[in-house]
Each structure stands twice: as C-alpha cells, then as structure tokens.
C-alpha atoms as a PDB file:
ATOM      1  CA  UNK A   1      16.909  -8.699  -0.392  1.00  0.00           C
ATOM      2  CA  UNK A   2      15.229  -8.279   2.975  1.00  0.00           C
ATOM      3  CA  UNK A   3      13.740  -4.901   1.646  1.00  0.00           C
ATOM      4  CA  UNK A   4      12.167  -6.563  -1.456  1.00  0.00           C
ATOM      5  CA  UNK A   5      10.685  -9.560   0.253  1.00  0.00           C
ATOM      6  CA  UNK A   6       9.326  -7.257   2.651  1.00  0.00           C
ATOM      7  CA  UNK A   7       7.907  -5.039  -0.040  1.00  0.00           C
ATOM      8  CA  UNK A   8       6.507  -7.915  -1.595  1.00  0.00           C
ATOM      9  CA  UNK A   9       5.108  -9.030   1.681  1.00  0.00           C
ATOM     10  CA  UNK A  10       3.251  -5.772   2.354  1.00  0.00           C
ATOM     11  CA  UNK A  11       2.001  -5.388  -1.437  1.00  0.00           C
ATOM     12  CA  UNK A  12       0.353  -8.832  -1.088  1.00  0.00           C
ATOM     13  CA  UNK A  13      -1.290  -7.950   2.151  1.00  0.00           C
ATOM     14  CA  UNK A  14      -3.111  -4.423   0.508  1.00  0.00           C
ATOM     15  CA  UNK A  15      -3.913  -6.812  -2.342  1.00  0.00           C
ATOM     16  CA  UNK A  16      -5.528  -9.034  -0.428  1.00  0.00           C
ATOM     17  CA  UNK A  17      -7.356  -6.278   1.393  1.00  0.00           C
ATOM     18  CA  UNK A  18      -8.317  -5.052  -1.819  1.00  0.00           C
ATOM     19  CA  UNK A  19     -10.168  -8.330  -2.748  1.00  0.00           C
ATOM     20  CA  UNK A  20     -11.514  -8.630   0.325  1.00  0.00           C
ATOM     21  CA  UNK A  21     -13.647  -5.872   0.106  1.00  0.00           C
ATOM     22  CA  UNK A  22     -14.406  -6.221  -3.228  1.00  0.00           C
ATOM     23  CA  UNK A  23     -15.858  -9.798  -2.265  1.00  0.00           C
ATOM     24  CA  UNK A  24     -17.812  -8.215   0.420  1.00  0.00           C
ATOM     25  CA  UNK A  25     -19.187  -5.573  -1.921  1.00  0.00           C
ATOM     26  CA  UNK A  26     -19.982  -7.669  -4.241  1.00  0.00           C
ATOM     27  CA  UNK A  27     -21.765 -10.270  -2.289  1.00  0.00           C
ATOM     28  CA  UNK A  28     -23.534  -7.462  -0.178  1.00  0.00           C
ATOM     29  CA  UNK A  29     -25.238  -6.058  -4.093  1.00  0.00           C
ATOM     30  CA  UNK A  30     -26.455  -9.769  -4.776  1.00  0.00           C
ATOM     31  CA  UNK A  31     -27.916  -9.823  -1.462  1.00  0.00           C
ATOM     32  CA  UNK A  32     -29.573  -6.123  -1.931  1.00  0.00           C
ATOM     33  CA  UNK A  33     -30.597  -7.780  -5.571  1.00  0.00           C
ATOM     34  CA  UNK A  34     -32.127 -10.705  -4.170  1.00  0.00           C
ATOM     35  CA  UNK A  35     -34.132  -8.472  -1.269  1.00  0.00           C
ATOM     36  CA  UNK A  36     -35.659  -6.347  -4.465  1.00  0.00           C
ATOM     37  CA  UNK A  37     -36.676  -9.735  -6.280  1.00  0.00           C
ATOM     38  CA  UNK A  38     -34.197  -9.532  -8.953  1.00  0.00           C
ATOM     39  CA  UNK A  39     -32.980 -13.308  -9.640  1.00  0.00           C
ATOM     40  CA  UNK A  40     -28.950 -13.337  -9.745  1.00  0.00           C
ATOM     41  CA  UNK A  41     -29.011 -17.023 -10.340  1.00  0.00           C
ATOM     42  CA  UNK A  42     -27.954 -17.689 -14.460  1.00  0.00           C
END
C-alpha cells in the first residue's frame, strides 16, 4: 500500500512537471508570435 501511494505520489509530481513546461513553452511561442506581429487573439 505504502509502495503504491508512493508511486502514485511520484507519477503525479513528473506529470505535473510535464505540464509545467509545456505551459511555459507554450506561453513563451505566443509571446515569440506576438513579438513577430502575428495576432494569437481568436
């Protein structure tokens, strides 16, 4: 029990990473978008 709720634990910590960056990615090619003139707004 201890093992899977610490499995679980960990998994939803790398997830987390995971969408983390994929926020910061994302946001960071609107930004580079916006900086070329290209409007992002719909």
């Amino acid at each position: 029990m201890s093992y899977k709720s610490r499995y679980h634990c960990q998994s939803d910590i790398e997830i987390q990473k995971v969408y983390k960056n994929a926020v910061q990615a994302y946001e960071a090619t609107i930004r580079k978008l916006d900086e070329l003139g290209i409007s992002t707004v719909q």
